[in-house]
N, C-alpha and C. Protein backbone atom coordinates (compact mmCIF):
# COMPACT_ATOMS: atom_id res chain seq x y z
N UNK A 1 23.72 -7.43 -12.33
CA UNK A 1 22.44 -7.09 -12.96
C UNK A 1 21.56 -6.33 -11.98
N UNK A 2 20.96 -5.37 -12.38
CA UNK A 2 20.24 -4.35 -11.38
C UNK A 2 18.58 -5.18 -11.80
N UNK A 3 18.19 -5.52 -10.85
CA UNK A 3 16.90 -6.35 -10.47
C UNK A 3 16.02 -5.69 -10.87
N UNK A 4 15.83 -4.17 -10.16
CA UNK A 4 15.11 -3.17 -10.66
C UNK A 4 14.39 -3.47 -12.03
N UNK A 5 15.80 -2.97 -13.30
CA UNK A 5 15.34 -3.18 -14.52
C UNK A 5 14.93 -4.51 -15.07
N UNK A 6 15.42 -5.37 -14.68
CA UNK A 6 14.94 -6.09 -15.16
C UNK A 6 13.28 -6.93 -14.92
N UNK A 7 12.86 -6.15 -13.60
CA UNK A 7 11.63 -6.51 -13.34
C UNK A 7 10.73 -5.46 -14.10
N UNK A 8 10.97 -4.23 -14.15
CA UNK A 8 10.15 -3.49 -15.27
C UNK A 8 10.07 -4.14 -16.65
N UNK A 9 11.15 -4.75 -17.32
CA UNK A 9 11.15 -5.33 -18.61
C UNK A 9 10.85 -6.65 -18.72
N UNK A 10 9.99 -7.21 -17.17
CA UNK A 10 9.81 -8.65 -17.28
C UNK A 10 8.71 -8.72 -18.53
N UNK A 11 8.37 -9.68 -19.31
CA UNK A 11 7.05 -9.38 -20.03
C UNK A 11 5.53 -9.79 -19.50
N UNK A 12 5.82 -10.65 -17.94
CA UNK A 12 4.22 -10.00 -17.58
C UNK A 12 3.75 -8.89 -17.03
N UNK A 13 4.81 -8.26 -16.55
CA UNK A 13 4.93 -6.62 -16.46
C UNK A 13 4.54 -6.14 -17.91
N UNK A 14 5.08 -6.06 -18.68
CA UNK A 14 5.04 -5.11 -19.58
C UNK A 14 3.45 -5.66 -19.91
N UNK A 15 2.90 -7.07 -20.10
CA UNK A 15 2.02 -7.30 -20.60
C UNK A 15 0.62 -6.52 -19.90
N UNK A 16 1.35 -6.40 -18.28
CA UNK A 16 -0.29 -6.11 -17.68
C UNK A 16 -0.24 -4.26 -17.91
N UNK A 17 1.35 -3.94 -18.11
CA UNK A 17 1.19 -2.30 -18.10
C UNK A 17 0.64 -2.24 -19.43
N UNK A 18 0.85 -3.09 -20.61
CA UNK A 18 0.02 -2.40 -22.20
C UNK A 18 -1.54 -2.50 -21.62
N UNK A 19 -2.01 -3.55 -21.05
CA UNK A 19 -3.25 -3.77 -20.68
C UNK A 19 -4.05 -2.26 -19.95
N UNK A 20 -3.19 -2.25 -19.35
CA UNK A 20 -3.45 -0.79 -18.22
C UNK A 20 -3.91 0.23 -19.22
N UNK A 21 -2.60 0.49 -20.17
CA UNK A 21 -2.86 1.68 -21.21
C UNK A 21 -4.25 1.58 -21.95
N UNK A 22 -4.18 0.22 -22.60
CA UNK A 22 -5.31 0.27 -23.71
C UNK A 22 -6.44 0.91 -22.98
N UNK A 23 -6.81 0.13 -21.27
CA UNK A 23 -8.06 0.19 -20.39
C UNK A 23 -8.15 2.36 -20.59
N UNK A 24 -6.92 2.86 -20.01
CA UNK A 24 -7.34 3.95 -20.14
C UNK A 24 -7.27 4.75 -21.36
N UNK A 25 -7.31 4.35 -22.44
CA UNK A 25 -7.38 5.11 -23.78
C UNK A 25 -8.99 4.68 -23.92
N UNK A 26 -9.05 3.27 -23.60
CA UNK A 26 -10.66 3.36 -23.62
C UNK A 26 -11.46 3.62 -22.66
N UNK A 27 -11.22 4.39 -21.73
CA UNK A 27 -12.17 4.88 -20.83
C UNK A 27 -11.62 6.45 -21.37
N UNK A 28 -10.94 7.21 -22.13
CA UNK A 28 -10.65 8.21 -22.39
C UNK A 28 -11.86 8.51 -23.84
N UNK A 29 -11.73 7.17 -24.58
CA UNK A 29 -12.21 7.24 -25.35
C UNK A 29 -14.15 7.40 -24.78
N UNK A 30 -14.84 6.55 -24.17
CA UNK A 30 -15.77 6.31 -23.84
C UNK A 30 -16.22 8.25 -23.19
N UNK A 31 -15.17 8.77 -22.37
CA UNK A 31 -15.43 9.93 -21.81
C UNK A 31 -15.72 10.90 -23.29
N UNK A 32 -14.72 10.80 -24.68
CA UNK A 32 -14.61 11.71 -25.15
C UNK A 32 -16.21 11.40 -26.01
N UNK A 33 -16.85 10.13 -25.83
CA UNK A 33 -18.03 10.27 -26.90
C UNK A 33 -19.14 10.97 -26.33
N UNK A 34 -19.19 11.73 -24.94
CA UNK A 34 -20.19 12.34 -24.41
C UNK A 34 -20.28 13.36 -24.81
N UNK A 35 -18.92 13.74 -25.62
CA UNK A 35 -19.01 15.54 -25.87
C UNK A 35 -19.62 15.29 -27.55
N UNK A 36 -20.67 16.33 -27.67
CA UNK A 36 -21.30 15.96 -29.49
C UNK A 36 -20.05 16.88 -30.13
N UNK A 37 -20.44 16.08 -31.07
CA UNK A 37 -19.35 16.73 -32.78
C UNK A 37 -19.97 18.66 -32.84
N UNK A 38 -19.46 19.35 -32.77
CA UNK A 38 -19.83 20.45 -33.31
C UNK A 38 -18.85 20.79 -34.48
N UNK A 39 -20.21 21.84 -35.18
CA UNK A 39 -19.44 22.22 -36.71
C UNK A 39 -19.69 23.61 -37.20
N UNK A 40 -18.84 24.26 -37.57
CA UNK A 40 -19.50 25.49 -37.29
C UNK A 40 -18.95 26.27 -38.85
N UNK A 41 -20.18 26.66 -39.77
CA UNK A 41 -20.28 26.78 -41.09
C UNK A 41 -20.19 28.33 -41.30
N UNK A 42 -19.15 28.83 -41.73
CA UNK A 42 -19.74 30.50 -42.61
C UNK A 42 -19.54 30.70 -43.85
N UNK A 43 -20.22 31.57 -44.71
CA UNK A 43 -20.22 31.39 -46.25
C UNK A 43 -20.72 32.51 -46.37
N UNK A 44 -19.78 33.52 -47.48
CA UNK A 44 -20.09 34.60 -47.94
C UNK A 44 -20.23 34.90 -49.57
N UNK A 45 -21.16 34.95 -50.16
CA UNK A 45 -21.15 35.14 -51.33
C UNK A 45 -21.23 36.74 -52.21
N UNK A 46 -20.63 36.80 -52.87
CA UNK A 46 -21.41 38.28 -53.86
C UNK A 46 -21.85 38.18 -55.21
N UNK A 47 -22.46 38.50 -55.48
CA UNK A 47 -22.91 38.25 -56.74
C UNK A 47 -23.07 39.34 -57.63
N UNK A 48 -22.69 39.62 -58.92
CA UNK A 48 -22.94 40.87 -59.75
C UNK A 48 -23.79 40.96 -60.75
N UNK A 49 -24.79 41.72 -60.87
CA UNK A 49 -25.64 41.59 -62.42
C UNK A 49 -26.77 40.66 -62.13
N UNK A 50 -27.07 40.34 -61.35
CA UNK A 50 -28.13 38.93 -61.46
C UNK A 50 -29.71 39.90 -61.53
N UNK A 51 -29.52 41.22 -61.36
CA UNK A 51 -31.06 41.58 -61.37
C UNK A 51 -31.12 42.67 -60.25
N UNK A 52 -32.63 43.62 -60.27
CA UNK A 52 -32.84 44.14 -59.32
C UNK A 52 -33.34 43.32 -57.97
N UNK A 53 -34.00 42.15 -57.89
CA UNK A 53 -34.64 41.40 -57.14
C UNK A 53 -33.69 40.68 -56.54
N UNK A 54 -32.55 40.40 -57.20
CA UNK A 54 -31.41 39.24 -57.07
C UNK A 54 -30.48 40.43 -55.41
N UNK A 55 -29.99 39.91 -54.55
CA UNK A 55 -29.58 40.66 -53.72
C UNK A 55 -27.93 40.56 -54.34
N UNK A 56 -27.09 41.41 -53.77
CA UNK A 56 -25.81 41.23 -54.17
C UNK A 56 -24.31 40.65 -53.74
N UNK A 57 -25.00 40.54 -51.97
CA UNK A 57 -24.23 40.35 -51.19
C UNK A 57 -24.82 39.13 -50.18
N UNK A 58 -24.67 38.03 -50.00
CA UNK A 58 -25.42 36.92 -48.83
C UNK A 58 -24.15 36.15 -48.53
N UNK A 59 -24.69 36.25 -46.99
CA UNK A 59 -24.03 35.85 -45.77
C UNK A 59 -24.42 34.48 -45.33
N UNK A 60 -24.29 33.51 -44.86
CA UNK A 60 -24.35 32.43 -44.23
C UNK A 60 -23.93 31.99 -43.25
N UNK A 61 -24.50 31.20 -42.09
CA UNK A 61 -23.65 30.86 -41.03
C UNK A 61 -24.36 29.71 -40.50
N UNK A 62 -23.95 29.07 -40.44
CA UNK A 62 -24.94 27.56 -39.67
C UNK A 62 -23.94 27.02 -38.69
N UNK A 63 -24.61 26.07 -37.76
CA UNK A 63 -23.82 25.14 -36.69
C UNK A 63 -24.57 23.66 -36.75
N UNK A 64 -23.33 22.77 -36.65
CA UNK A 64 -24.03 21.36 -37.34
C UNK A 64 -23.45 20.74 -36.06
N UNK A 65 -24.92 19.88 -34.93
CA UNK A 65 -24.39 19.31 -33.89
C UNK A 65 -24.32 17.96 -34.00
N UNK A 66 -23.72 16.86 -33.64
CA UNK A 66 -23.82 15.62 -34.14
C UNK A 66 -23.26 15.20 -32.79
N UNK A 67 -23.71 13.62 -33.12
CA UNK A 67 -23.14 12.83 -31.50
C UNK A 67 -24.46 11.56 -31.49
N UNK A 68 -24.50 11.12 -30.30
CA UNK A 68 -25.31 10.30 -29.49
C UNK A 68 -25.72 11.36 -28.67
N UNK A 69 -26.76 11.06 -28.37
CA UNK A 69 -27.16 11.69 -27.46
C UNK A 69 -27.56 11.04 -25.97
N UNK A 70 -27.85 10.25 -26.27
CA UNK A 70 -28.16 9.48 -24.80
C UNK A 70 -27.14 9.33 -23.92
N UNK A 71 -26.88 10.45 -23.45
CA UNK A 71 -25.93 10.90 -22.11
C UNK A 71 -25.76 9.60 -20.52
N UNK A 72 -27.06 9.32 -20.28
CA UNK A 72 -27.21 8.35 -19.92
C UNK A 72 -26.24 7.30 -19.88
N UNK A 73 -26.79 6.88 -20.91
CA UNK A 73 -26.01 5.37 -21.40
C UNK A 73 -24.51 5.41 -21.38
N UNK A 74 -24.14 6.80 -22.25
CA UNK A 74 -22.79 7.05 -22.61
C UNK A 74 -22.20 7.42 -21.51
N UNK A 75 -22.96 7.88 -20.34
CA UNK A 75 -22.04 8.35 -19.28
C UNK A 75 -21.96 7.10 -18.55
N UNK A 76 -22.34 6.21 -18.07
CA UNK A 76 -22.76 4.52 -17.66
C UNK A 76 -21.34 4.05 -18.51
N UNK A 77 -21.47 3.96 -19.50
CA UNK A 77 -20.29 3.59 -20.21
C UNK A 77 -19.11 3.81 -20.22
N UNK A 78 -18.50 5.66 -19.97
CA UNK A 78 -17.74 5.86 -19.38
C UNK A 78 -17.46 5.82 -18.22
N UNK A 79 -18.10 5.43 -17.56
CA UNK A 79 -17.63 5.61 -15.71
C UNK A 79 -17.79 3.77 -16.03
N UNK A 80 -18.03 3.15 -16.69
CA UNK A 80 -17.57 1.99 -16.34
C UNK A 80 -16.43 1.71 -17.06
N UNK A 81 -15.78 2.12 -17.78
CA UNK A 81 -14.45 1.95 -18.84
C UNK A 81 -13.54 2.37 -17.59
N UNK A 82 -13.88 3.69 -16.68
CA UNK A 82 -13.23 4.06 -16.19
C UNK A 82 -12.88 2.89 -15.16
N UNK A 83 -13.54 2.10 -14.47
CA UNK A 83 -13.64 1.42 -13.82
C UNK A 83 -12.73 0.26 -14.31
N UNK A 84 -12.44 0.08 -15.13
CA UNK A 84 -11.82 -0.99 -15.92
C UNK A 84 -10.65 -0.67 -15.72
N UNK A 85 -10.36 0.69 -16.08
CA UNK A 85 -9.06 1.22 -16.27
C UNK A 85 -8.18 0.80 -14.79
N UNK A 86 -9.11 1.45 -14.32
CA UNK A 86 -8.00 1.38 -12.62
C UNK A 86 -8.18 -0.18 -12.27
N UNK A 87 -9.06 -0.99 -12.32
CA UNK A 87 -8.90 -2.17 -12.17
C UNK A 87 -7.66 -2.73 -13.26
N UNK A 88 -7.01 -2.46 -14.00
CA UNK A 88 -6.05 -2.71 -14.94
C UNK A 88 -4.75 -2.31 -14.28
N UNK A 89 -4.79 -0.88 -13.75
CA UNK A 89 -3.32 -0.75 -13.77
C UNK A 89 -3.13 -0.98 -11.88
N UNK A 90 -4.28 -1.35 -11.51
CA UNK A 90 -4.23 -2.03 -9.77
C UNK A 90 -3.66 -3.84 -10.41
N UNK A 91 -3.82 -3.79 -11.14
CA UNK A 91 -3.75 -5.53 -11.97
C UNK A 91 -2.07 -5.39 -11.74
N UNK A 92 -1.86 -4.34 -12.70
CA UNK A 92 -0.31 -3.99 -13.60
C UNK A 92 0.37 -3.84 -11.97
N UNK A 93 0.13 -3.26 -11.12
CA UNK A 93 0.80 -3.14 -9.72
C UNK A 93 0.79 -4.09 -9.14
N UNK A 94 -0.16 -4.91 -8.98
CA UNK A 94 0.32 -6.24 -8.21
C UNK A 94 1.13 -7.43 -8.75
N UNK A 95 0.71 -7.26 -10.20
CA UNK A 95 2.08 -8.07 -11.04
C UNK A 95 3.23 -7.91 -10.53
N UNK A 96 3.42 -6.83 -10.43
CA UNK A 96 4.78 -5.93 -10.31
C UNK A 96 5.17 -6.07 -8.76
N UNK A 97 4.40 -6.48 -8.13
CA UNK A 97 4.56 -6.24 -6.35
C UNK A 97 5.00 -8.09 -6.51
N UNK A 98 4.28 -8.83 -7.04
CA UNK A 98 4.20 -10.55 -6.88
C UNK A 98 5.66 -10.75 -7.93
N UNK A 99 5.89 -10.14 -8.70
CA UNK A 99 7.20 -10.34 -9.18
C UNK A 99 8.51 -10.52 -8.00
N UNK A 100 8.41 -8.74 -7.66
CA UNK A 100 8.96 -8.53 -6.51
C UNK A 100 9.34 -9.75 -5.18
N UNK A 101 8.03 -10.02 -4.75
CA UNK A 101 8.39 -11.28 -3.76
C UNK A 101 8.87 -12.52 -4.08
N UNK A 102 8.32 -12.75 -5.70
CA UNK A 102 9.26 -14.01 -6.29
C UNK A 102 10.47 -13.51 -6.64
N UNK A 103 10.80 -12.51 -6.67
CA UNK A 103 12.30 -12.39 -6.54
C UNK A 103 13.17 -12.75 -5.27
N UNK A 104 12.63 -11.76 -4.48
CA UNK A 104 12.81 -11.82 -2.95
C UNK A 104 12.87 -12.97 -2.54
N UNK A 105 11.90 -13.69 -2.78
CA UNK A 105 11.79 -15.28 -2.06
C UNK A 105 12.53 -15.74 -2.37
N UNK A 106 12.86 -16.23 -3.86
CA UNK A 106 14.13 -16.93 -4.35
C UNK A 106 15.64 -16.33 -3.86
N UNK A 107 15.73 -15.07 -3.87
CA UNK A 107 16.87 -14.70 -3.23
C UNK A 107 17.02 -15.29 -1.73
N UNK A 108 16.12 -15.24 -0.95
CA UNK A 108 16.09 -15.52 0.80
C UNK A 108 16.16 -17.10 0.60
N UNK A 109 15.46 -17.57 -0.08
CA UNK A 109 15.43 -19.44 -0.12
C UNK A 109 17.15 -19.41 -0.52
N UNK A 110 17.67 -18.53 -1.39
CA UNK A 110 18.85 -19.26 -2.05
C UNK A 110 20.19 -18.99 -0.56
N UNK A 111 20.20 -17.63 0.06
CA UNK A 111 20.55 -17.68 1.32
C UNK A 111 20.50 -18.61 2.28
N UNK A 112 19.18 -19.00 2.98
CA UNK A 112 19.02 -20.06 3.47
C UNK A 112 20.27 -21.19 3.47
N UNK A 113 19.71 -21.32 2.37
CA UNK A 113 20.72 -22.68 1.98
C UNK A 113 21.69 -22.76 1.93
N UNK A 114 22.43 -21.57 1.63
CA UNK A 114 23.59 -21.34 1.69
C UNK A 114 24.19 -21.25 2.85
N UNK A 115 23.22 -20.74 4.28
CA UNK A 115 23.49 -21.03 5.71
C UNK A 115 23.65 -22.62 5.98
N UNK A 116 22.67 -23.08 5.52
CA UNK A 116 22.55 -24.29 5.66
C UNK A 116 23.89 -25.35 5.72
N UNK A 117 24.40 -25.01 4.38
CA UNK A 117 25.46 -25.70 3.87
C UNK A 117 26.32 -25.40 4.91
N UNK A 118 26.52 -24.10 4.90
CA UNK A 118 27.68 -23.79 6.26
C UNK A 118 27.51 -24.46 7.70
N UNK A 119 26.23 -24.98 7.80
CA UNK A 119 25.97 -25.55 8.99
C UNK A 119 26.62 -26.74 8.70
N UNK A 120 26.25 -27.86 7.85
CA UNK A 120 26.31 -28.57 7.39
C UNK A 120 27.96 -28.79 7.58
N UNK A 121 28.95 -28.03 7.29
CA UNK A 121 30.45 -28.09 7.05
C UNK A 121 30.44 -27.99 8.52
N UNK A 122 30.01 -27.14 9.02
CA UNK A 122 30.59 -27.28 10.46
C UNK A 122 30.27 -28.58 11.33
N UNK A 123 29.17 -29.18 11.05
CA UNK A 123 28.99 -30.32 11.64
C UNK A 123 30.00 -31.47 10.91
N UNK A 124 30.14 -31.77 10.39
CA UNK A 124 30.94 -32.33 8.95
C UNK A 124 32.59 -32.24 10.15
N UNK A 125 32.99 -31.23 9.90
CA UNK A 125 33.90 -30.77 10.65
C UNK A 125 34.45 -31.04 12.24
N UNK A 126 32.58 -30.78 12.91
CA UNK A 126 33.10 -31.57 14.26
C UNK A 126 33.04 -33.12 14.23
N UNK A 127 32.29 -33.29 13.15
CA UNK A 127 32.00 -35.11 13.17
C UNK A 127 34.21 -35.44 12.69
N UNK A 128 34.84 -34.58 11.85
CA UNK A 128 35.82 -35.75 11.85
C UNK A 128 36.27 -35.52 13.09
N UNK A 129 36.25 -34.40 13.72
CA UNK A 129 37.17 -34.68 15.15
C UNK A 129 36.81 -35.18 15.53
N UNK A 130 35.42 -35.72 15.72
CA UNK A 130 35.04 -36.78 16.60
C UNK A 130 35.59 -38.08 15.89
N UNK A 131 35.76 -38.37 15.14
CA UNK A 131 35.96 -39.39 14.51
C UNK A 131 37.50 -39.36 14.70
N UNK A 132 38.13 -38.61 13.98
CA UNK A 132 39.63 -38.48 14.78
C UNK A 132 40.14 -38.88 16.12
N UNK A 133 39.52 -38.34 16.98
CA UNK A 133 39.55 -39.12 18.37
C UNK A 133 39.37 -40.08 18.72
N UNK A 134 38.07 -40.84 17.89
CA UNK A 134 37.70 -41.84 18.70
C UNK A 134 38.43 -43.02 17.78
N UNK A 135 39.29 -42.81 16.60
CA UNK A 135 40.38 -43.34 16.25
C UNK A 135 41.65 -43.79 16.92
N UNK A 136 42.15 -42.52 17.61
CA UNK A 136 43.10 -42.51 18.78
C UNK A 136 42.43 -42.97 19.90
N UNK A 137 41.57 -43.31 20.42
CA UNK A 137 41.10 -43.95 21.17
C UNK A 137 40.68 -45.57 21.04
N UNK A 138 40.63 -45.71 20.13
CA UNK A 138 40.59 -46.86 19.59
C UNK A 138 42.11 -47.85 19.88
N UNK A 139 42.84 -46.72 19.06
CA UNK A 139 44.36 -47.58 18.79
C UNK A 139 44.66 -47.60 20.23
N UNK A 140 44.16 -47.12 21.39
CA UNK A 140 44.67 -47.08 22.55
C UNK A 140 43.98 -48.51 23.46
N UNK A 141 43.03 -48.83 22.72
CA UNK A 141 42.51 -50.28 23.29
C UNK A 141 41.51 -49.29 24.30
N UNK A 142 40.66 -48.08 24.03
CA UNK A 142 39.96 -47.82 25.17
C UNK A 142 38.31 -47.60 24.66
N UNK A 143 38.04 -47.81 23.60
CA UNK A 143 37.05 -48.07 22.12
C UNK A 143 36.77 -49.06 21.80
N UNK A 144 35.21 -49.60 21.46
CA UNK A 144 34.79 -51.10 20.85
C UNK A 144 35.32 -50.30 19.25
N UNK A 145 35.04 -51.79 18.78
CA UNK A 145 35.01 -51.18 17.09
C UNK A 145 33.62 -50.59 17.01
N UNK A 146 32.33 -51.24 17.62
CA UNK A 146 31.28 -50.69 17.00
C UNK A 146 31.29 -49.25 17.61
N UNK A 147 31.66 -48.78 18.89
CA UNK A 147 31.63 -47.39 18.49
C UNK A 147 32.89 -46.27 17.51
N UNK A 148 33.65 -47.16 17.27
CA UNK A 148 34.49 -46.79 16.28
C UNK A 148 33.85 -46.27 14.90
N UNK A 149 32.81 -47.31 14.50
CA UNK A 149 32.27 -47.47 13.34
C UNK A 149 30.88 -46.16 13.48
N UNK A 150 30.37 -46.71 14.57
CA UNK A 150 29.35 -45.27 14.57
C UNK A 150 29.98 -43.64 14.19
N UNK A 151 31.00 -43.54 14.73
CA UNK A 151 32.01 -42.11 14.66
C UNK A 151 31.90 -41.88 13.10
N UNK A 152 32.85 -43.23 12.77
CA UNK A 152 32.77 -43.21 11.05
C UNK A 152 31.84 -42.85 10.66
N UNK A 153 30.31 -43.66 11.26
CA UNK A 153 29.26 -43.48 10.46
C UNK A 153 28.69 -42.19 10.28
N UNK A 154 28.92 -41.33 11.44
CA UNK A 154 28.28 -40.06 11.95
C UNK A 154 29.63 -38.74 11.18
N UNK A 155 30.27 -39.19 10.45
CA UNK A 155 31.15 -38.50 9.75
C UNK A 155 30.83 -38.43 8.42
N UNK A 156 30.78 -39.88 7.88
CA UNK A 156 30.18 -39.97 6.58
C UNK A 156 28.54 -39.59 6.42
N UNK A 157 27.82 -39.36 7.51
CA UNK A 157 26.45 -38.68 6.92
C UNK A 157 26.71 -37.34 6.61
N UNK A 158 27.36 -37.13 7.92
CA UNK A 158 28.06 -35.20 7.50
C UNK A 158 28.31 -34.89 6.42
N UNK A 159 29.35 -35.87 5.73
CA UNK A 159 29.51 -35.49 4.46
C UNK A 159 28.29 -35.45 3.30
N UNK A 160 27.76 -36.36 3.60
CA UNK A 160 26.34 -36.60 2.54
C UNK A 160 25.67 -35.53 2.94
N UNK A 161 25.15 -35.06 3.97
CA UNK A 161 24.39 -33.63 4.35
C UNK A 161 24.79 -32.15 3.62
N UNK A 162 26.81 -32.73 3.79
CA UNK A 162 27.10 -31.18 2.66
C UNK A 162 27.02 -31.13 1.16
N UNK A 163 27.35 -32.65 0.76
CA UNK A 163 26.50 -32.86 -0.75
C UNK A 163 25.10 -32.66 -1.26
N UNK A 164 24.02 -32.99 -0.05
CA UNK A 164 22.94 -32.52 -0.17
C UNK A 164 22.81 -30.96 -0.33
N UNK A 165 23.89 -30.42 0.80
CA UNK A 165 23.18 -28.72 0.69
C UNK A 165 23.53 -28.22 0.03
N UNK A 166 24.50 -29.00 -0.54
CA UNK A 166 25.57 -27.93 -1.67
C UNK A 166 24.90 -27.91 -2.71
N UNK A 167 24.23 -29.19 -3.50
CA UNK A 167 23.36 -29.61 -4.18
C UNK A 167 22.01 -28.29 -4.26
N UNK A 168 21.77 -28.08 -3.32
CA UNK A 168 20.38 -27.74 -3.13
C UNK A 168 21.03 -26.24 -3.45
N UNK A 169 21.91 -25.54 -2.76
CA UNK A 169 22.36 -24.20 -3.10
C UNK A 169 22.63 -23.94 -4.81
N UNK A 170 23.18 -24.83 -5.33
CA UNK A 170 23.27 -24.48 -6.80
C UNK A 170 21.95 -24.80 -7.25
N UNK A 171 20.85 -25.48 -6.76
CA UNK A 171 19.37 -25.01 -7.66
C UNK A 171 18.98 -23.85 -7.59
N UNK A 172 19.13 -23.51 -5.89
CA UNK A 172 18.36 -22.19 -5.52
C UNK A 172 19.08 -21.03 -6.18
N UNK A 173 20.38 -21.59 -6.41
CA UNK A 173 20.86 -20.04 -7.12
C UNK A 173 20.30 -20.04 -8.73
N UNK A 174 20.31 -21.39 -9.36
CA UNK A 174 19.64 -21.27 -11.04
C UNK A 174 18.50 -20.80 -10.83
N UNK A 175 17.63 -20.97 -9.81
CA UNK A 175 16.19 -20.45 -10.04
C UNK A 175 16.15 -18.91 -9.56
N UNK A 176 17.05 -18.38 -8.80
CA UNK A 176 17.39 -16.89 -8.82
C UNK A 176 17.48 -16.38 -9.81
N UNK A 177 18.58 -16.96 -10.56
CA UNK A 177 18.83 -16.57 -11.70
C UNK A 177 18.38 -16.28 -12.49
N UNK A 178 17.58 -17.41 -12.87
CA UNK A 178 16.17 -17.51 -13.66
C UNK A 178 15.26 -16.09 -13.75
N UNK A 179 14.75 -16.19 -12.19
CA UNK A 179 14.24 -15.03 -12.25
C UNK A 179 14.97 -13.47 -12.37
N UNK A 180 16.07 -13.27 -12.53
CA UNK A 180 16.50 -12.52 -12.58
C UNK A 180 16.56 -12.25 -14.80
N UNK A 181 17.09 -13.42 -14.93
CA UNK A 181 17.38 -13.22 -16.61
C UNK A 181 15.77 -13.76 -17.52
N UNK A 182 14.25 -13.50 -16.48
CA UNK A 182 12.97 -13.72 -17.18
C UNK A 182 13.01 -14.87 -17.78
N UNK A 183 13.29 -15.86 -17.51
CA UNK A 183 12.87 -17.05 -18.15
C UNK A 183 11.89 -17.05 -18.33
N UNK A 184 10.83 -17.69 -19.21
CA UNK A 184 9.18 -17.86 -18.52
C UNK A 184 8.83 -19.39 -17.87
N UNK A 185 10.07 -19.88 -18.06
CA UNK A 185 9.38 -21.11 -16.70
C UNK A 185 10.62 -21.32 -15.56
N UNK A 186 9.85 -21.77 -14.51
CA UNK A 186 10.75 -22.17 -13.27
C UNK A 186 11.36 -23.19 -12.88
N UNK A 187 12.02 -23.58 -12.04
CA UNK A 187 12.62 -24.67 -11.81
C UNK A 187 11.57 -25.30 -10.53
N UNK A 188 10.87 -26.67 -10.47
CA UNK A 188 10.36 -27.02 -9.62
C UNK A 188 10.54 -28.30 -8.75
């Protein structure tokens, strides 16, 4: 799975990028109410027979301005929409950056552990030789039992240490996962 995409299609990504958009359609919008409505009228008529007084030919032309006018206000309004806007898609980027490190993190935590475990086997590992030995040392009459039993004991934690990490590596990888296939909740 390429991480990439799937962090663009997370949905608090997508949620803070619609957010972003709306912010700048309405600071687009807020900019476009400063400009007034213009309208611009021509009308030509002719007329036949109406008289000597009656003219025969009239022209028309008018311009119809409409709007708000209080530039002021409306410009206050747009430069604060605008303000919104970039505060939105600075929003939509840090989503996108905090995604990122909860990815990251969960990937590095799930590593970790996975070192871990390997530590874990290797100690595991020197504990049976130690324990191995101090077996043959034992049967040789040159060993109490109780340090016989400590060896044992210090073998069998080893093992419990790699059940622990092993344990712990298959969470850290579901909660990778997790974040990788957008769940919307985590493992805690």
């Amino acid at each position: 799975l390429s991480t990439r995409i799937t962090l663009e299609q997370h949905d608090l990504n997508r949620i803070a990028e619609l957010q972003a958009e709306a912010a700048l359609s309405a600071s687009r919008a807020a900019y476009g109410q400063l400009l007034p409505n213009v309208v611009l009228m021509a009308a030509k008529t002719k007329t036949v027979g109406q008289g000597s007084l009656t003219p025969s030919e009239q022209q028309y032309v008018g311009i119809v301005l409409t709007g708000k006018f209080n530039w002021g206000q409306q410009l206050a309004t747009a430069q604060k929409a605008k303000r919104e806007s970039e505060m939105a898609d600075k929003a939509a980027r840090m989503r996108k950056d905090a995604l990122n490190l909860e990815l990251q993190s969960a990937y590095e935590a799930w590593q970790i552990a996975e070192l871990k475990l390997q530590a874990a086997q290797s100690r595991a590992e020197t504990a049976a030789e130690i324990r191995r030995q101090a077996e043959l040392t034992y049967k040789q009459q040159m060993l109490t039992t109780a340090e016989l039993l400590d060896a044992e004991a210090e073998y069998l934690q080893a093992r419990l240490d790699i059940s622990a990490e092993a344990s712990n590596v298959v969470i850290l990888q579901a909660r990778y996962q997790q974040y990788i296939d957008q769940h919307p909740f985590r493992l805690e």
